[in-house]
Protein backbone atom coordinates (compact mmCIF):
# COMPACT_ATOMS: atom_id res chain seq x y z
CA UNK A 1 -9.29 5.02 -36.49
CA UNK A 2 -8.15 8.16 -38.33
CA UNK A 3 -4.34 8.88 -39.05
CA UNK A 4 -3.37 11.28 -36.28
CA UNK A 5 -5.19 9.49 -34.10
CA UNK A 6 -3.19 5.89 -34.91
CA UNK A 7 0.20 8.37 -35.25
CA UNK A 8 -0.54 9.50 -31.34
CA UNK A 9 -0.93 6.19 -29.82
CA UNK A 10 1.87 3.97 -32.19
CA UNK A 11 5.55 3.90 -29.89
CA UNK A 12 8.35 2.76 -31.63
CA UNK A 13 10.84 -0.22 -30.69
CA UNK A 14 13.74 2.35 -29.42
CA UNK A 15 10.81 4.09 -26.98
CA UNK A 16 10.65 0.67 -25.73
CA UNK A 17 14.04 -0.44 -25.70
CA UNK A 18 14.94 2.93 -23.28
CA UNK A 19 12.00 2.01 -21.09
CA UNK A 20 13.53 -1.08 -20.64
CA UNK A 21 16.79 0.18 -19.76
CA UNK A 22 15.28 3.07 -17.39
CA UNK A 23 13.59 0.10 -15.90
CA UNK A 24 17.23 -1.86 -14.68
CA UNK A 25 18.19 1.51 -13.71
CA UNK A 26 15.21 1.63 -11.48
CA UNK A 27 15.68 -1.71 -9.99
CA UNK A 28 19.49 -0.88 -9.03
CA UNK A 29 17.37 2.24 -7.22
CA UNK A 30 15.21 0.38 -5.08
CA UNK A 31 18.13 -2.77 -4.29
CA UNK A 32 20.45 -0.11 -3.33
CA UNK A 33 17.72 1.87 -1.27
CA UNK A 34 16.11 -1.13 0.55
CA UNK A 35 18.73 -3.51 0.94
CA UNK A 36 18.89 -2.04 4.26
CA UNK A 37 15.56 -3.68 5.40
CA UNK A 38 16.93 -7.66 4.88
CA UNK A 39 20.03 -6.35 6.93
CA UNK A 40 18.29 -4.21 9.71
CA UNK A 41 18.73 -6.92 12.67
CA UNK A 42 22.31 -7.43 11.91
CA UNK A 43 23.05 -3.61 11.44
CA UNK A 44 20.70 -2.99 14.79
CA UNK A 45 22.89 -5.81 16.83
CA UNK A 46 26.67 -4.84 15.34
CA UNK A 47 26.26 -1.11 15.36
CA UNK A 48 23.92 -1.28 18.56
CA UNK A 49 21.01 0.60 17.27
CA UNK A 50 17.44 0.92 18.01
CA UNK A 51 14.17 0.73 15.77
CA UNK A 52 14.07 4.37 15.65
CA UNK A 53 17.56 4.67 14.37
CA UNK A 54 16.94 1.83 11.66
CA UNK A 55 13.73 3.90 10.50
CA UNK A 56 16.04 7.36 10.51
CA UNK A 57 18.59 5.73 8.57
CA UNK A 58 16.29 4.40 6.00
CA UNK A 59 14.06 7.10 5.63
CA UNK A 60 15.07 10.45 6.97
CA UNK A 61 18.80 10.21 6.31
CA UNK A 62 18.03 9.01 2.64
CA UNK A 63 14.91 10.43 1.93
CA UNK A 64 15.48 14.45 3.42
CA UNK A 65 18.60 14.53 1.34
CA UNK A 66 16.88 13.07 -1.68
CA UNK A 67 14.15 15.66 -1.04
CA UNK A 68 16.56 18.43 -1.21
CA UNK A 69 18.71 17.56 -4.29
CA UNK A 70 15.43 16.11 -6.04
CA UNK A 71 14.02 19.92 -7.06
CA UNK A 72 17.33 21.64 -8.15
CA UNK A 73 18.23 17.91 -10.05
CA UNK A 74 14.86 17.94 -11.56
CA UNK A 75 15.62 21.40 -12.91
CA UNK A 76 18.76 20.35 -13.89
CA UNK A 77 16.83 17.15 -15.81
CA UNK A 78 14.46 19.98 -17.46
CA UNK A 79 17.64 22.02 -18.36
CA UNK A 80 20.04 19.77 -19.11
CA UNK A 81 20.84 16.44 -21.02
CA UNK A 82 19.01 13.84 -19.26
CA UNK A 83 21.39 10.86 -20.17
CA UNK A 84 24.40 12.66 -18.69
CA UNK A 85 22.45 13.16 -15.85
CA UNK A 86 21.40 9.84 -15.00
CA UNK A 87 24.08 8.22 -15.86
CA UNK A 88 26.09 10.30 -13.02
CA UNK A 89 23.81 9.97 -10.67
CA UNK A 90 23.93 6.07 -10.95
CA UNK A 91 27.44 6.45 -10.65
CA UNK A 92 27.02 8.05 -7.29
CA UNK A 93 24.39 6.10 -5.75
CA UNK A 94 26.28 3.20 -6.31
CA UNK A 95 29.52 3.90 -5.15
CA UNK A 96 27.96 5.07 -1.68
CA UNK A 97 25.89 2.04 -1.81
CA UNK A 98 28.69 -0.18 -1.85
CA UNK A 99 30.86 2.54 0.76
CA UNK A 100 27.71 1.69 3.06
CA UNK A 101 29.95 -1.94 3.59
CA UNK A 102 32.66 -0.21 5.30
CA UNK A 103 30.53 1.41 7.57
CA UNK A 104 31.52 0.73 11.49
CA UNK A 105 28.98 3.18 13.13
CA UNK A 106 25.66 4.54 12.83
CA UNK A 107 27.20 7.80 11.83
CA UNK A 108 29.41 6.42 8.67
CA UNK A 109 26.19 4.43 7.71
CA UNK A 110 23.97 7.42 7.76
CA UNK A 111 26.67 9.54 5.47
CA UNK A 112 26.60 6.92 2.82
CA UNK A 113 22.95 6.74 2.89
CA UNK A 114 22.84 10.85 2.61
CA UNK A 115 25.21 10.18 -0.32
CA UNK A 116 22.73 7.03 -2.04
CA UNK A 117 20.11 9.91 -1.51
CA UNK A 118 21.85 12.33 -3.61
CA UNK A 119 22.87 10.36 -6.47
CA UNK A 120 19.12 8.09 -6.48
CA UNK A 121 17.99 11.96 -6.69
CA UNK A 122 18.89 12.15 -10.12
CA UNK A 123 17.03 8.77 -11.38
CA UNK A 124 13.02 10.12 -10.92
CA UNK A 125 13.38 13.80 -12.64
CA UNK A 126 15.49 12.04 -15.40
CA UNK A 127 13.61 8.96 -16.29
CA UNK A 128 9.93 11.05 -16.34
CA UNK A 129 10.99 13.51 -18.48
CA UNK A 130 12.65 10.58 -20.84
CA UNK A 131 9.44 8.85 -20.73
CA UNK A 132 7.04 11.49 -21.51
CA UNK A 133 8.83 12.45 -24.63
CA UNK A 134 9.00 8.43 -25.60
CA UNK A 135 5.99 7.95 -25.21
CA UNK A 136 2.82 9.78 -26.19
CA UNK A 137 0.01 11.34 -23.61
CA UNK A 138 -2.62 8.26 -24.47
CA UNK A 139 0.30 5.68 -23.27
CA UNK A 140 2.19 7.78 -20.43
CA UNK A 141 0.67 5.97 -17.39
CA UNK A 142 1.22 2.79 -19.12
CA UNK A 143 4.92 3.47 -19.88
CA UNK A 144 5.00 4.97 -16.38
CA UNK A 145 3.80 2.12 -14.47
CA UNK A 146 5.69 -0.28 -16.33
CA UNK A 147 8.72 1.86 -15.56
CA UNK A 148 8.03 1.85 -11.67
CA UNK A 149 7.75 -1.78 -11.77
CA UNK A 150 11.17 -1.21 -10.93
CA UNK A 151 10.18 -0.16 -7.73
CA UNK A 152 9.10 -3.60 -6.47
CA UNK A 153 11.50 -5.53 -8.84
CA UNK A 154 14.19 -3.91 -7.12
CA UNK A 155 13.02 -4.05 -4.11
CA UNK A 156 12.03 -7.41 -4.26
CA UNK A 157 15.83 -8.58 -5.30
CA UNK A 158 17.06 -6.72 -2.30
CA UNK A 159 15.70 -8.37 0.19
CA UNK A 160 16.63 -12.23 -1.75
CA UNK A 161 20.05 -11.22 -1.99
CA UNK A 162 20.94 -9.20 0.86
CA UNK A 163 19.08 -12.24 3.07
CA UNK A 164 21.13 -14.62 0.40
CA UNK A 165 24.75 -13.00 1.14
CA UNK A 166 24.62 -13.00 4.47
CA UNK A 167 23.80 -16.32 5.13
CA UNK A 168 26.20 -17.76 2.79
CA UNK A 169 28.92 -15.41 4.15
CA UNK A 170 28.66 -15.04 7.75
CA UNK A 171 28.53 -19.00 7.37
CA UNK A 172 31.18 -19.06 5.53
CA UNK A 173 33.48 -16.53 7.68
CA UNK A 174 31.70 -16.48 11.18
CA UNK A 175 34.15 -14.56 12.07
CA UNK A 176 34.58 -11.50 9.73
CA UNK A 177 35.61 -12.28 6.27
CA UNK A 178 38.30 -10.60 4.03
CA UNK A 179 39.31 -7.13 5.40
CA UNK A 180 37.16 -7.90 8.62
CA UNK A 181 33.52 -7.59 6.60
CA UNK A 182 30.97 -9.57 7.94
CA UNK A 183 27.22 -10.49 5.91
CA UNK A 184 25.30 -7.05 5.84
CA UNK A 185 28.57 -5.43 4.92
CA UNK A 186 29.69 -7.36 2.25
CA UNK A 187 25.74 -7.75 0.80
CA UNK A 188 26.13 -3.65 0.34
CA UNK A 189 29.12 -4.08 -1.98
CA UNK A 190 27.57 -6.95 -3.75
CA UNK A 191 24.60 -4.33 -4.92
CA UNK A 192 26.47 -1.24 -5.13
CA UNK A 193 29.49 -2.30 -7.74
CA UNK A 194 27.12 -3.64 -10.47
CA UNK A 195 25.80 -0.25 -10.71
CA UNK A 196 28.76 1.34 -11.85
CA UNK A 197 29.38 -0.80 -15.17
CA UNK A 198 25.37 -0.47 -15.72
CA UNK A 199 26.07 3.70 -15.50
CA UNK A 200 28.27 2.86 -18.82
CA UNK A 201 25.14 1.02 -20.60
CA UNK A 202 22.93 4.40 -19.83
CA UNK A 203 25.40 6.52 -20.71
CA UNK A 204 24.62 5.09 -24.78
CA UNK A 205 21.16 5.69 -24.54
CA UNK A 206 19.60 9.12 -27.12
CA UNK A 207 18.61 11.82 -25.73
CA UNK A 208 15.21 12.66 -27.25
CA UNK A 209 13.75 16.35 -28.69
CA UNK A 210 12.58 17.79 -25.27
CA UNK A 211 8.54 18.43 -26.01
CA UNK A 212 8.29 15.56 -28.82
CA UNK A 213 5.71 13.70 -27.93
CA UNK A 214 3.25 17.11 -27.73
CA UNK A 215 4.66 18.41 -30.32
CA UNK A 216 5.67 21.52 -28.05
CA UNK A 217 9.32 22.83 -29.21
CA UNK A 218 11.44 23.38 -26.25
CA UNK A 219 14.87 25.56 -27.05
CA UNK A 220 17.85 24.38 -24.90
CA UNK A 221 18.45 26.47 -21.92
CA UNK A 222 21.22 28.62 -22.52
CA UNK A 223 23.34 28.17 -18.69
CA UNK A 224 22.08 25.14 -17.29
CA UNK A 225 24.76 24.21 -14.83
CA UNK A 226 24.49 28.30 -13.49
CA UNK A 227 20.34 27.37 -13.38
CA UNK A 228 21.45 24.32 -11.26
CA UNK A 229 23.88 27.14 -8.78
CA UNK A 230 20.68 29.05 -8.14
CA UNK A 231 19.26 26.16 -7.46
CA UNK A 232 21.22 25.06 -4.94
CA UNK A 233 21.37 28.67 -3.26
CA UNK A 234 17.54 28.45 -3.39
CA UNK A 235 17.18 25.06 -1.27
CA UNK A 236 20.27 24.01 0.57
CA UNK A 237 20.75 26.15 3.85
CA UNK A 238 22.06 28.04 4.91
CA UNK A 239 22.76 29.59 0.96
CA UNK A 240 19.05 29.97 1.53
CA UNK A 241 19.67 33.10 3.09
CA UNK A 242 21.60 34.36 -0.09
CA UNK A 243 18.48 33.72 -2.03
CA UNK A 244 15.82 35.33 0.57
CA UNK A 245 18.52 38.51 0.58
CA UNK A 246 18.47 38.92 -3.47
CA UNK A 247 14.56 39.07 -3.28
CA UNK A 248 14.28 42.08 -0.84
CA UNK A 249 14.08 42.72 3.19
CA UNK A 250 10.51 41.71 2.80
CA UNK A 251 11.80 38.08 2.17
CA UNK A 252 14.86 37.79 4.00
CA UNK A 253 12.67 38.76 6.84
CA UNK A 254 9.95 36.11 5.75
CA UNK A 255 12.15 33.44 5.67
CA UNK A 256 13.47 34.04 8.90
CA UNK A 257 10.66 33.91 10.66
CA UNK A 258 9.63 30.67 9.21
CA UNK A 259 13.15 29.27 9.83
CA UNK A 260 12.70 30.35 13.68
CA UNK A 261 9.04 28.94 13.40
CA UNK A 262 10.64 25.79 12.39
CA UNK A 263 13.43 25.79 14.80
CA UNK A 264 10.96 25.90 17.62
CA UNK A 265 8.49 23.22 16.45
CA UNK A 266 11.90 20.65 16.59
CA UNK A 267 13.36 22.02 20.07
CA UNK A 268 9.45 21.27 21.14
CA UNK A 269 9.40 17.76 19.81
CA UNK A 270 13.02 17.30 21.01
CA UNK A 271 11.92 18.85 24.58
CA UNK A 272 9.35 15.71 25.02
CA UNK A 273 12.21 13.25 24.12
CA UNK A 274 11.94 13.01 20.60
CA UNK A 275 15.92 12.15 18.85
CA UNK A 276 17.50 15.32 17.31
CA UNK A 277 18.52 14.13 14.48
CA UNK A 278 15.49 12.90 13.18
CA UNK A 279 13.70 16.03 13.80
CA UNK A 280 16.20 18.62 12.81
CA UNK A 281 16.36 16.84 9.26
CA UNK A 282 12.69 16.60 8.92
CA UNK A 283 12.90 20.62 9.95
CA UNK A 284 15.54 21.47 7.49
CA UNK A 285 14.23 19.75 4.85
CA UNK A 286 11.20 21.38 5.27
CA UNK A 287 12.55 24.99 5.53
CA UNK A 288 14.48 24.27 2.84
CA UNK A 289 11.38 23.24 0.60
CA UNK A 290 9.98 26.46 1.45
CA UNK A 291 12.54 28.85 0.65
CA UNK A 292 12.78 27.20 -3.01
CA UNK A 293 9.06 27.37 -3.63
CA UNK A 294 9.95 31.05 -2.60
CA UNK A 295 12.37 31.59 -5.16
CA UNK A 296 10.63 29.35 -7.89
CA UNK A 297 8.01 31.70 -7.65
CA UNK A 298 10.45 34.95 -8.61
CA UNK A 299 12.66 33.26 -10.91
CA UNK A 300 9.95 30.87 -12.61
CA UNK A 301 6.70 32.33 -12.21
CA UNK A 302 4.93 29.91 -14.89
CA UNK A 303 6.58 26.98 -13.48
CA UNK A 304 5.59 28.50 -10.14
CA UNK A 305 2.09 28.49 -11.21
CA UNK A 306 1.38 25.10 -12.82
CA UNK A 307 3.83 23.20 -9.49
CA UNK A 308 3.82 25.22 -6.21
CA UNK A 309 0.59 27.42 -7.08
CA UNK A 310 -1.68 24.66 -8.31
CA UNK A 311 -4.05 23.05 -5.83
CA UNK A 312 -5.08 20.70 -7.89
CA UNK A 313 -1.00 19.58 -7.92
CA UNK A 314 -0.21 19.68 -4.36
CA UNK A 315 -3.29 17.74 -3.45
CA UNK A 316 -2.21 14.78 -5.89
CA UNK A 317 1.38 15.11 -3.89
CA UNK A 318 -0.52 15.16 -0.53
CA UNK A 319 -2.60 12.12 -1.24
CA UNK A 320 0.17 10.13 -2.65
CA UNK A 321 2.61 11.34 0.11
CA UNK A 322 0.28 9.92 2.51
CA UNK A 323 -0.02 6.55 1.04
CA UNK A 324 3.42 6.23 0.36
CA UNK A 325 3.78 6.99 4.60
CA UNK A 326 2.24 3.64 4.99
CA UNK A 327 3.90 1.43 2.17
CA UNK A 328 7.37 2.68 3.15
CA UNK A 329 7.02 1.70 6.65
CA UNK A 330 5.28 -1.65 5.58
CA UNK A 331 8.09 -2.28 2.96
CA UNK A 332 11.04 -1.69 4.85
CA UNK A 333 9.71 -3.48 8.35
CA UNK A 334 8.15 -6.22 6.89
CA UNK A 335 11.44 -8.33 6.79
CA UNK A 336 12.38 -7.24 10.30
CA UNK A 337 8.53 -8.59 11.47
CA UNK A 338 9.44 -11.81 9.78
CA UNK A 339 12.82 -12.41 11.61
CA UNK A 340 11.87 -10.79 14.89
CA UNK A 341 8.28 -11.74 15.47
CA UNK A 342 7.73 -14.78 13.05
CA UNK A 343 10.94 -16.90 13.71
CA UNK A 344 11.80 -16.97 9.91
CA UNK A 345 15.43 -17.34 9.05
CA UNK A 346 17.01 -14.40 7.35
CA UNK A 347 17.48 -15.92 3.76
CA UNK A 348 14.29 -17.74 3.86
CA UNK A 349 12.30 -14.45 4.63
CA UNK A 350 14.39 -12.49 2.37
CA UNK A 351 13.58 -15.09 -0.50
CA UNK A 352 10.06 -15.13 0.19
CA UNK A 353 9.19 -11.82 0.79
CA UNK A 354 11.28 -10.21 -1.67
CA UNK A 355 9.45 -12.29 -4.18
CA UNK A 356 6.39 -11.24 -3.02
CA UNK A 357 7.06 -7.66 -3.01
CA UNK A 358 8.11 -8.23 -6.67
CA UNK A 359 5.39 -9.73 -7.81
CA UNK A 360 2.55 -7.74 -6.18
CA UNK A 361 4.38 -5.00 -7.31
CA UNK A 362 4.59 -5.44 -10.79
CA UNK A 363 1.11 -6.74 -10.80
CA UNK A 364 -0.47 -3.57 -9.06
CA UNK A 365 1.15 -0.93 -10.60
CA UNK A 366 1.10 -2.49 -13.93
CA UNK A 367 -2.55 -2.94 -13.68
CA UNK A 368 -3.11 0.59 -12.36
CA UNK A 369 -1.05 1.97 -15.00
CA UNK A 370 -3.27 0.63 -17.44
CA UNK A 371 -6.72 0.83 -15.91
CA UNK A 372 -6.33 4.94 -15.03
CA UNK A 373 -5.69 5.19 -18.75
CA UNK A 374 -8.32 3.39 -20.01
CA UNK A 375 -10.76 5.68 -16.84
CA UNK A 376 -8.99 8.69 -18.44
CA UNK A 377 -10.34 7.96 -21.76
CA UNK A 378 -13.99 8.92 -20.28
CA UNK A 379 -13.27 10.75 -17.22
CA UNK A 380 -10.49 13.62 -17.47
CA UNK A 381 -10.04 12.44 -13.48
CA UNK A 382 -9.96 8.43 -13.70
CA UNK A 383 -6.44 8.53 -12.64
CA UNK A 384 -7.19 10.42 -9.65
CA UNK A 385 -9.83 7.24 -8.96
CA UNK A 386 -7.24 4.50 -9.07
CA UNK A 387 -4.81 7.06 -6.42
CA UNK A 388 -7.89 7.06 -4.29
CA UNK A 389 -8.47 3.11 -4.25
CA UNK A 390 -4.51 2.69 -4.20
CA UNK A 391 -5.40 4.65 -0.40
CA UNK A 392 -7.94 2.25 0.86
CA UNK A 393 -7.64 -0.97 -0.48
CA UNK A 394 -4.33 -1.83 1.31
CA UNK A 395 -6.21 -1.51 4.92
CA UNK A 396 -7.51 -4.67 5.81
CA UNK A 397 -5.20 -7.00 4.52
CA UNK A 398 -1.93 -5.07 6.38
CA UNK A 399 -3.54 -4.60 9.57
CA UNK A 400 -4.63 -8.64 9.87
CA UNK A 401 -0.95 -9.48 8.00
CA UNK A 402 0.81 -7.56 10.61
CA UNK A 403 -1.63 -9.09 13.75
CA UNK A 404 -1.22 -12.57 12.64
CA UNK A 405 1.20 -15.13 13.80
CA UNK A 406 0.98 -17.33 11.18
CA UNK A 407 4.11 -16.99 8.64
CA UNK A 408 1.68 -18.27 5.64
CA UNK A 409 -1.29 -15.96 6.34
CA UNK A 410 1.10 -12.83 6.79
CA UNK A 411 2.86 -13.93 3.54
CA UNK A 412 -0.61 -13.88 1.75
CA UNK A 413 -2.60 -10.87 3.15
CA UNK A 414 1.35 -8.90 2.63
CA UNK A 415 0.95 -9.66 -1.06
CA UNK A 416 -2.72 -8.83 -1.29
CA UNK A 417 -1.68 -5.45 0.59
CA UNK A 418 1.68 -4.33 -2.21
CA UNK A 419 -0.62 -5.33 -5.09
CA UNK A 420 -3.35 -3.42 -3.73
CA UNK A 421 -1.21 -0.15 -3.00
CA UNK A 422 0.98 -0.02 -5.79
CA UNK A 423 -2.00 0.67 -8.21
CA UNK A 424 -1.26 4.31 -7.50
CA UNK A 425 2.54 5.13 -8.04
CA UNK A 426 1.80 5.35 -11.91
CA UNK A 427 -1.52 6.56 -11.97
CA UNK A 428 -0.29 9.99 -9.39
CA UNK A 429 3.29 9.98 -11.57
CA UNK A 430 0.96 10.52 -14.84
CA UNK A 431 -1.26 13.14 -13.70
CA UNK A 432 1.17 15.28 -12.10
CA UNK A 433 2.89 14.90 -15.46
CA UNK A 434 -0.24 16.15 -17.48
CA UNK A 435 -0.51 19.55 -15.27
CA UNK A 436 2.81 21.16 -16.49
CA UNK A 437 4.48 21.99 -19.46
CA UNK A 438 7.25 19.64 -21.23
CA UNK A 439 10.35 21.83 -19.83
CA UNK A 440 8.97 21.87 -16.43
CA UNK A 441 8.19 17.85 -16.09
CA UNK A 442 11.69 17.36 -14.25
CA UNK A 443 10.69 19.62 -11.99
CA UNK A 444 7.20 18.69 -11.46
CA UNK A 445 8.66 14.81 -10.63
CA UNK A 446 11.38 16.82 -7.85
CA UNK A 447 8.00 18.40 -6.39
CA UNK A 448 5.77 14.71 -6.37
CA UNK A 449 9.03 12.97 -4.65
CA UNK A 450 8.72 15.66 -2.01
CA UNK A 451 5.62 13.76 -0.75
CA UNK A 452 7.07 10.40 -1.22
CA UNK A 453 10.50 11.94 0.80
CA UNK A 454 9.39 14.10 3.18
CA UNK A 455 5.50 13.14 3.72
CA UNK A 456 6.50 9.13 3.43
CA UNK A 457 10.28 7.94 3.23
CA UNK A 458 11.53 10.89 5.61
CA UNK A 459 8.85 10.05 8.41
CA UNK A 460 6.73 7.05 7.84
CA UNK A 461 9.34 4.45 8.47
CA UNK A 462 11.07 6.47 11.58
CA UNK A 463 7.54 6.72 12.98
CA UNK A 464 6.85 3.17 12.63
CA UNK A 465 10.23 2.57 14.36
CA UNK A 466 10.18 5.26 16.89
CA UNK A 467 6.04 4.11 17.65
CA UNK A 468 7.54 -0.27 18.07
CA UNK A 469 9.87 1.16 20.78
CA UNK A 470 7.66 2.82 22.91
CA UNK A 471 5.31 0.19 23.28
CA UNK A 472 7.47 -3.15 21.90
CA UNK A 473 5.47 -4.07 19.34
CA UNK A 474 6.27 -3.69 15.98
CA UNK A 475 3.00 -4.69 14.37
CA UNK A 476 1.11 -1.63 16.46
CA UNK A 477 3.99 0.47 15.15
CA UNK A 478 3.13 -0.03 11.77
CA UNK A 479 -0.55 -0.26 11.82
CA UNK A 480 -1.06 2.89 13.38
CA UNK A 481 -0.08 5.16 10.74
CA UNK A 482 -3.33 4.21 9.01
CA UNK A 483 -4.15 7.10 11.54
CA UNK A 484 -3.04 9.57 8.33
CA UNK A 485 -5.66 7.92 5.70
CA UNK A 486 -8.51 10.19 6.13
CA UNK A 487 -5.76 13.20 5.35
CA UNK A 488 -4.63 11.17 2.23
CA UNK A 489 -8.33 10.94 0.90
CA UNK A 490 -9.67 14.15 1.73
CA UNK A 491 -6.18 15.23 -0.48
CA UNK A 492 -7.70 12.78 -3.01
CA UNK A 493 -11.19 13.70 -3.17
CA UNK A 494 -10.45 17.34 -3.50
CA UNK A 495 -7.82 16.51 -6.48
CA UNK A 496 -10.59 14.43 -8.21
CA UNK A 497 -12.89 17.21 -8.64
CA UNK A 498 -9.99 19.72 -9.64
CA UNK A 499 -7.94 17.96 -11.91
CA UNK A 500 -10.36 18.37 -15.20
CA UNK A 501 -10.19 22.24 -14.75
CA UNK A 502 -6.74 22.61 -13.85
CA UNK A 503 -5.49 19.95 -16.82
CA UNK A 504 -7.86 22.23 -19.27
CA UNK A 505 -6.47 25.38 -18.39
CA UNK A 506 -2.75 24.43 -18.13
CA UNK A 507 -1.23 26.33 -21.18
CA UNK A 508 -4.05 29.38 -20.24
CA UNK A 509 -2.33 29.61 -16.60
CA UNK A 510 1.13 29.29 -17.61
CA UNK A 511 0.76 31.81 -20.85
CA UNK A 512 -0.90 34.40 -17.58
CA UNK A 513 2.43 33.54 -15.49
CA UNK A 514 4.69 34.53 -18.45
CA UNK A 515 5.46 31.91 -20.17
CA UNK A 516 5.96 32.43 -23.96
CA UNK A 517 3.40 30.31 -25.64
């Protein structure tokens, strides 16, 4: 091997020793995000709920929020010192993670979740922008699937120690413990207050030369925190407005009409007995989404280009989006199955299936990770491959898991289905990486989270819910989003034959848009 080459591919010991810590961070992510899923029965019987309010509070009071704050955060992570960022962020999530224990309604429950959506927000943009300058293009979808491994660690510990807690405390105080708490509340501030000491451990970590690993210099932006404003006026409505106005009548009047397009597509769904809130989130988020791709494409017309303007891009988001519709739902309603349909005791399923979801997890994605590099080495679209199979493979053994009564056979065909699935997250994180510029990677991870927000978290899980109470039966509620796979590959297939041109031509496109290269 030739000098450069060996130079590109060595990592040194720090690159690792951030991964790692980007890693915990992730972890504390997914325990604080799907903790709720070990306490859903407990929350559905004390706060008197219904499956459709346990899927809005997971994902559409979470995931629209973390939706919205995810693109003008990710500019913030491209603009900005990533560190800082993070390290605030965790700070956040945290706190409202443990606030989530002193919930006594729906309504406090859902405000703390809007606030672990904000602050988790930060984590993505942050953390893929870290690792891409770590770690060099030949190893990014390695480092990147190790990284989400997270994912599934995290989510994995949730459900053992939220199941764990409130056995042990609801036993222990069957009554309400100190300050009234009972199990689920007390398991929130058991997660949420480690995360604030492990917010000082991030805050130590370097902040690398944006563009390193390429070898692209990247000058500090000169006003990131009045970047951030714009951003904000650009997504959040109604500030939206503000933005549409700056840009002309022409766009003001634009944006209204596709705010009053939106407005009628939720009073429709609302009309045929669909819940408001669900739907007007869903709707705002998506307005919202629009009118900053509006802006982006005035303000940051490169950046516009390689994200918003890129087929090739939004078809990777589409795909992924799609499969993430399915895991979400399957992640989060897989303990509640267990309980409610199996007979398994709380801590028992919590134990077992949080160690499944850890280990297929950090089996799948690691193995994806490294497989869609090693395709990428002969086929500019390998990764694109493993997002495809990551689509399909999952089918079988989740429909039979879910129809089964047998605890052993659903624990078995539930592992085969994670592993299977989460060979995509680092293979789609990678390539949406490789179609943009270094500054614009924080960005470009805001954008991908839209489809695992919006397209999965924000609607996937509700669905699921929504789909188990109209015909009581969980298991049909989660097999029938399979209904969306033949979207999620046609997204795929068209992305496969794409990528190769639009990778090529990256610098070409962007230098067109504006962009000083």
């Amino acid at each position: 091997m030739d000098q450069p080459a060996a130079a590109e591919t060595r990592v040194n010991p720090y690159s690792w020793y951030v991964l790692g810590v980007l890693v915990l961070v992730y972890i504390l992510n997914f325990v604080d995000r799907q903790i709720l899923s070990i306490l859903a029965e407990d929350i559905k019987r004390d706060l008197d709920l219904s499956d459709g309010d346990l899927g809005f509070l997971y994902g559409t009071a979470f995931g629209v929020f973390y939706a919205l704050f995810g693109i003008p955060l990710g500019r913030l992570a491209d603009n900005w010192h990533r560190v800082r960022l993070m390290t605030t962020g965790l700070g956040l999530w945290s706190a409202m993670t443990a606030l989530s224990g002193l919930s006594t309604n729906g309504a406090m429950l859902a405000g703390a979740r809007v606030g672990v959506g904000i602050g988790e927000a930060t984590a993505g943009p942050s953390a893929y922008s870290l690792i891409s300058d770590w770690f060099p293009k030949s190893k990014r979808a390695t480092a990147l699937a190790i990284y989400t491994t997270g994912l599934y660690i995290g989510g994995g510990l949730s459900l053992g120690i939220g199941g764990f807690v409130v056995q042990r405390w609801n036993a222990a105080y069957p009554g309400g413990g100190p300050l009234g708490l009972v199990g689920w509340q007390a398991a929130f501030l058991v997660v949420g207050i480690p995360g604030l000491l492990v917010a000082l451990w991030v805050s130590t970590l370097r902040e690398p030369l944006r563009g390193q690993s390429e070898g692209i210099s990247t000058p500090p932006h000169p006003a990131p925190f009045r970047a951030f404003g714009e951003d904000l006026v650009a997504i959040i409505p109604p500030l939206t407005l503000i933005g549409a106005f700056r840009r002309g009548a022409r766009a003001l009047t634009t944006n209204l009409a596709v705010a009053m397009l939106i407005a009628i597509i939720v009073w429709l769904l609302v009309s045929i007995g669909e819940p408001l809130a669900q739907w007007t989130a869903v709707g705002v988020g998506s307005y919202a989404v629009y009118s900053w791709a509006s802006t982006l494409k005035s303000r940051d017309a490169p950046s516009f280009a390689l994200i918003v303007g890129n087929p090739a891009f939004i078809a990777i988001v589409i795909a992924y989006g799609l499969n993430s519709f399915v895991a979400y739902a399957v992640g989060f309603w897989a303990a509640p199955h267990a309980i409610r349909d199996l007979g398994i005791d709380p801590a028992r399923a919590g134990f077992t299936l949080g160690g499944i979801g850890a280990v297929a997890g950090f089996i799948g994605v690691t193995i994806g990770g490294v497989v869609s590099d090693r395709l990428r080495r002969t086929n500019p679209s390998g990764r694109i491959a493993v997002v495809l199979f990551g689509a399909l493979a999952p089918i079988a053994p989740v429909i039979i898991g879910f129809l089964t009564t047998d605890p052993a056979v659903f624990y078995a065909l539930l592992f085969c289905g994670q592993l299977l699935a989460a060979t995509a997250l680092g293979a789609a994180g990678a390539s949406i990486q490789d179609l943009v510029l270094p500054r614009m990677r924080g960005t470009a991870t805001g954008s991908f989270f839209i489809g695992t927000t919006l397209l999965g978290l924000a609607v996937g899980p509700y669905m699921a819910g929504r789909i188990s109470t109209l015909t009581g039966s969980l298991p049909i509620g989660v097999i029938s989003l399979f209904a969306v796979t033949p979207i999620a590959l046609a997204a795929g297939i068209y992305a496969y034959r794409t990528y190769p041109l639009a990778e090529a031509t990256r610098e070409a496109r962007a230098r067109a848009a504006g962009e000083p290269i």
